[in-house]
Protein backbone atom coordinates (compact mmCIF):
# COMPACT_ATOMS: atom_id res chain seq x y z
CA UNK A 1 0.00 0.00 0.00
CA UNK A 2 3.30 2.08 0.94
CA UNK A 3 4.71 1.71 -2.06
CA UNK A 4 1.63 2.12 -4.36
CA UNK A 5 1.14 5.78 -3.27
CA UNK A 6 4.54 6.18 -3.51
CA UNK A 7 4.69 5.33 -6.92
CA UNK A 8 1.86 7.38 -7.34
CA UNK A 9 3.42 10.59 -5.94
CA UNK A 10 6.15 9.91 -7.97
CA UNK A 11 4.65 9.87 -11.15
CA UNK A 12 2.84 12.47 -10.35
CA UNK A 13 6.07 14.46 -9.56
CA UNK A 14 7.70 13.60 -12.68
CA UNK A 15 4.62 14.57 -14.66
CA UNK A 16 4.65 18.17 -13.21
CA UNK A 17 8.59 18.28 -13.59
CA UNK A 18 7.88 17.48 -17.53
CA UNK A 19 5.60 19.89 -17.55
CA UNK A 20 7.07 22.41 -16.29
CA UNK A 21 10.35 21.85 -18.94
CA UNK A 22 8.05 21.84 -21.61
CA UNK A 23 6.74 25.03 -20.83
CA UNK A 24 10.13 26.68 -19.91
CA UNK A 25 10.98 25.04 -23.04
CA UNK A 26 8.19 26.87 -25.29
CA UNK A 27 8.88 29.80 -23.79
CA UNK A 28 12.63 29.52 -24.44
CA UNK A 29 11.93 29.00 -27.68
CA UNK A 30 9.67 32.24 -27.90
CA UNK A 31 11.89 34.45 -26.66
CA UNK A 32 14.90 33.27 -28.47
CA UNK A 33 17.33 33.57 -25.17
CA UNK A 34 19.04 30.10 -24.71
CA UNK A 35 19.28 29.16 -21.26
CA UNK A 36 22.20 27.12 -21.96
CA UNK A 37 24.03 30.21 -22.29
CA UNK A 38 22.40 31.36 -19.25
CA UNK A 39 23.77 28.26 -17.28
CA UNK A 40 20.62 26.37 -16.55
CA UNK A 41 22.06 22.75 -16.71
CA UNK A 42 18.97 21.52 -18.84
């Protein structure tokens, strides 16, 4: 049972982590700056 919801809030986590790159990612992509030049290590 432990380790179900802990699965569970994992997946969750690493759904909202995607997410969130994606949209950093679009918005990257928008404005043109590249965070890799910025230093962000993704």
């Amino acid at each position: 049972m432990v380790l179900i919801s802990f699965a569970l809030l994992f997946r969750i986590c690493f759904s909202l982590g995607r997410l969130v790159e994606n949209k950093i990612h679009t918005l990257d992509q928008n404005r043109n700056i590249g965070w890799r030049n910025v230093g962000v290590p993704w």
